[in-house]
Protein backbone atom coordinates (compact mmCIF):
# COMPACT_ATOMS: atom_id res chain seq x y z
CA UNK A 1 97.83 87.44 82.28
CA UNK A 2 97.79 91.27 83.04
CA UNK A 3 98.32 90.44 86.77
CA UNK A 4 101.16 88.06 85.49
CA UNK A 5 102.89 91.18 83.42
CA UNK A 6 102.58 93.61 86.28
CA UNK A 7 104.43 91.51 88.39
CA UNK A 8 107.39 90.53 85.95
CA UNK A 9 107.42 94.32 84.91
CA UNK A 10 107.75 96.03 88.38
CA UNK A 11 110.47 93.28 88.84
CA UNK A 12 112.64 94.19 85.79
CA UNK A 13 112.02 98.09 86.89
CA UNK A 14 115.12 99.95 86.86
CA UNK A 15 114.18 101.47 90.08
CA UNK A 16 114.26 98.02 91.62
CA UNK A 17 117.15 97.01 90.95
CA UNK A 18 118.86 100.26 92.47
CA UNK A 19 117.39 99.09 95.22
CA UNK A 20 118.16 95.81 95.54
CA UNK A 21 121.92 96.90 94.57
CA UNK A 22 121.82 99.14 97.17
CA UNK A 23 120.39 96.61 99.91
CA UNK A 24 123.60 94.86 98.83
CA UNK A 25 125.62 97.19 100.03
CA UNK A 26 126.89 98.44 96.56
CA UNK A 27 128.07 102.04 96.41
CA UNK A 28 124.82 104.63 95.60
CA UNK A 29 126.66 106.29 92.62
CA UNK A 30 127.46 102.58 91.22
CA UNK A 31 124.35 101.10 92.03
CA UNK A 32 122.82 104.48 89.98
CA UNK A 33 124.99 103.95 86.93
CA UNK A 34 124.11 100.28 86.71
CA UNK A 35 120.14 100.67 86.77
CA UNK A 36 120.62 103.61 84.35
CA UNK A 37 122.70 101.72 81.74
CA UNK A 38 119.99 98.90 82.38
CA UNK A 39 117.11 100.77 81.62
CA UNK A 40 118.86 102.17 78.63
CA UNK A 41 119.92 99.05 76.63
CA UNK A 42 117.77 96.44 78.18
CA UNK A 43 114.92 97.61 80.04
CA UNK A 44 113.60 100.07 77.74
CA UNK A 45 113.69 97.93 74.37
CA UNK A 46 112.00 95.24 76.21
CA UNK A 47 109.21 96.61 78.08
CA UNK A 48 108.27 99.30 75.56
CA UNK A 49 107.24 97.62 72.51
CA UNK A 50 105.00 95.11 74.36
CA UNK A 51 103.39 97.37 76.22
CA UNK A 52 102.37 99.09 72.81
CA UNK A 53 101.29 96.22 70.85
């Protein structure tokens, strides 16, 4: 299970996905503002509270 939620976690990383925007071809200063409004409003609220309980 831990093995399973490392895996799924580094994929929903912010830093990933500026990455894989970026490997796209998508503008850095886009790609940036995308991954940051991510981990914001999605990433954070997610991850967070099941890595606590």
């Amino acid at each position: 299970m831990d093995r399973f939620f490392l895996r799924v976690q580094h994929r929903m990383n912010p830093l990933h996905l500026y990455c894989r925007l970026r490997e796209r071809g998508m503008n850095p200063k886009a790609s940036l503002a995308i991954a940051r409004l991510y981990e914001r409003y999605l990433f954070r609220p997610l991850i967070f509270p099941i890595c606590r309980g």
